[in-house]
C-alpha atoms as a PDB file:
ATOM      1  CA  UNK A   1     137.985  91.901  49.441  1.00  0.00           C
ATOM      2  CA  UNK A   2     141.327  93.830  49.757  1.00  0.00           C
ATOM      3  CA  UNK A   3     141.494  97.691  49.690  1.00  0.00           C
ATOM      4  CA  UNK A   4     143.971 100.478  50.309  1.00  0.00           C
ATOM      5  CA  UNK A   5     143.029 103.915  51.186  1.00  0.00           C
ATOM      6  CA  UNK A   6     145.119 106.545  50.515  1.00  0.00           C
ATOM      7  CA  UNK A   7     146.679 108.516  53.515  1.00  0.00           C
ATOM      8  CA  UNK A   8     147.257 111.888  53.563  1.00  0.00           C
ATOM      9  CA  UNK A   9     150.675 112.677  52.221  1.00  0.00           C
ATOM     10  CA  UNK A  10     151.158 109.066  50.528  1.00  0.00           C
ATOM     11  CA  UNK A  11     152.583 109.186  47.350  1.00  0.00           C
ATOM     12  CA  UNK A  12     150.859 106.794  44.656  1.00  0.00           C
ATOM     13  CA  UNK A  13     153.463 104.508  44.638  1.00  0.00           C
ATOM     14  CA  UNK A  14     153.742 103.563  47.987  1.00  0.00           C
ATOM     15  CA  UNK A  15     150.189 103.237  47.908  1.00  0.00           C
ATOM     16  CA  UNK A  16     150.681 100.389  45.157  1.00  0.00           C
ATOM     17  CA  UNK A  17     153.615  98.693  47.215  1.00  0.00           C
ATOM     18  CA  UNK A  18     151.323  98.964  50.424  1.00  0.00           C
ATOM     19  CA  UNK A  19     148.671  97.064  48.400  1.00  0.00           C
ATOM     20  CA  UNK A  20     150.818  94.559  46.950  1.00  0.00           C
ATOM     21  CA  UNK A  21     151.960  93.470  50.033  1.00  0.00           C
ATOM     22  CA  UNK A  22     148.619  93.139  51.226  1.00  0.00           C
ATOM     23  CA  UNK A  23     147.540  90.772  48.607  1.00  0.00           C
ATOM     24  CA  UNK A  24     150.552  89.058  49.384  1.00  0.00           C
ATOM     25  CA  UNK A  25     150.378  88.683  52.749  1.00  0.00           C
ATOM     26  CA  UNK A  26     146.626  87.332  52.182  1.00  0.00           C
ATOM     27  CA  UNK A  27     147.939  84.030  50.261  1.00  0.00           C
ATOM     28  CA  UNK A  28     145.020  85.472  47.553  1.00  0.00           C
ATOM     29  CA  UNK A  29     147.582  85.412  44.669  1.00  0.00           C
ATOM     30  CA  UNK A  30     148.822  81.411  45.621  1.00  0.00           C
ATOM     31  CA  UNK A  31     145.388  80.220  46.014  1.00  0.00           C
ATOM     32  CA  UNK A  32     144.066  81.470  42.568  1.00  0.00           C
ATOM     33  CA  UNK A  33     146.936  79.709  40.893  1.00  0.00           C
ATOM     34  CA  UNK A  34     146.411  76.451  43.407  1.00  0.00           C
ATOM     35  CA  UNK A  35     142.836  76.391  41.852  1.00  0.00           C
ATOM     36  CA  UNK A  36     144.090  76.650  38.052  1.00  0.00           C
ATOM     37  CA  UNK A  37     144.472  73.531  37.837  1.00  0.00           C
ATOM     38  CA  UNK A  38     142.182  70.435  38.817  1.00  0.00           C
ATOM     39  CA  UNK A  39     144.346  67.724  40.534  1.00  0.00           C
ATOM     40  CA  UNK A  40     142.947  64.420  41.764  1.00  0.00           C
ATOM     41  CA  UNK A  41     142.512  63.734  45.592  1.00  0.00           C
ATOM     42  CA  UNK A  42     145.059  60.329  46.274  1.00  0.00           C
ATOM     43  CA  UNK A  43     143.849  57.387  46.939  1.00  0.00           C
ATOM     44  CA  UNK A  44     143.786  56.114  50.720  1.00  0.00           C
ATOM     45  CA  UNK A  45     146.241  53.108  49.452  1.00  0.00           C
ATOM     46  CA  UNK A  46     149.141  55.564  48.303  1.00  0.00           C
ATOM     47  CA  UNK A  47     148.469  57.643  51.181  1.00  0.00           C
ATOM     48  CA  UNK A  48     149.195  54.756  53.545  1.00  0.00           C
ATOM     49  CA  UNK A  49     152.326  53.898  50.869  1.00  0.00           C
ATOM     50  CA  UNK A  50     153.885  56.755  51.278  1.00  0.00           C
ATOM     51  CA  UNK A  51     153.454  56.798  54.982  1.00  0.00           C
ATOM     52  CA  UNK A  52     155.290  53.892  55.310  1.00  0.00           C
ATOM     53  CA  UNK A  53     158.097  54.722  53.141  1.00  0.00           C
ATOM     54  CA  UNK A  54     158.648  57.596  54.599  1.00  0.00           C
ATOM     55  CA  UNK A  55     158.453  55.507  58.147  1.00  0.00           C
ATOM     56  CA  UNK A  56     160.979  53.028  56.720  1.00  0.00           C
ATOM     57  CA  UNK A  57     163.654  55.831  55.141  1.00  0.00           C
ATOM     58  CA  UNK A  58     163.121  58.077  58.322  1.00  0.00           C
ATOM     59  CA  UNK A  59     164.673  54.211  60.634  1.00  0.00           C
ATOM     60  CA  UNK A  60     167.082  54.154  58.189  1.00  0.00           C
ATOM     61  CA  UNK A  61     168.633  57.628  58.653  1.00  0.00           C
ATOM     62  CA  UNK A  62     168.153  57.224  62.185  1.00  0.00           C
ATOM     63  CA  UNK A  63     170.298  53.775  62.150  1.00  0.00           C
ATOM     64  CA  UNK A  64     172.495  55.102  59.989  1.00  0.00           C
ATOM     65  CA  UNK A  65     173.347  58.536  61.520  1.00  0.00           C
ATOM     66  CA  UNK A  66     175.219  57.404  64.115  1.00  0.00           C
ATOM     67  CA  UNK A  67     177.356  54.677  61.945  1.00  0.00           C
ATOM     68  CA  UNK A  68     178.742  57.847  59.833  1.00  0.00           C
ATOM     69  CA  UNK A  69     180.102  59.445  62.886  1.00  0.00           C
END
């Protein structure tokens, strides 16, 4: 759980700004909306797709980079 106290002196607002950027800083706010929504785990299969696309297009900038030069 995140809390602020209140130094001595503070005014109210920074108190608030010091606070939001707590909760920020946390990742609390991005993981509450990650969790809105249930999303399927992918398969192994388009796992291992995707790895090998991006294998292939990853040659093919390599091969290419050097032709555009």
């Amino acid at each position: 759980m995140l809390y602020a106290v209140k130094k001595p002196n503070e005014s109210n607002e920074r108190l608030i700004s010091r606070f939001k950027k707590l909760v920020q800083r946390s990742r609390v706010i991005m993981e509450t909306k990650k969790g809105q929504y249930h999303t399927h785990a992918p398969s192994k299969g388009r796992v291992r797709k995707a790895a090998v696309m991006r294998s292939h297009y990853r040659k093919l900038k390599e091969k290419n980079q050097y032709r555009s030069v």
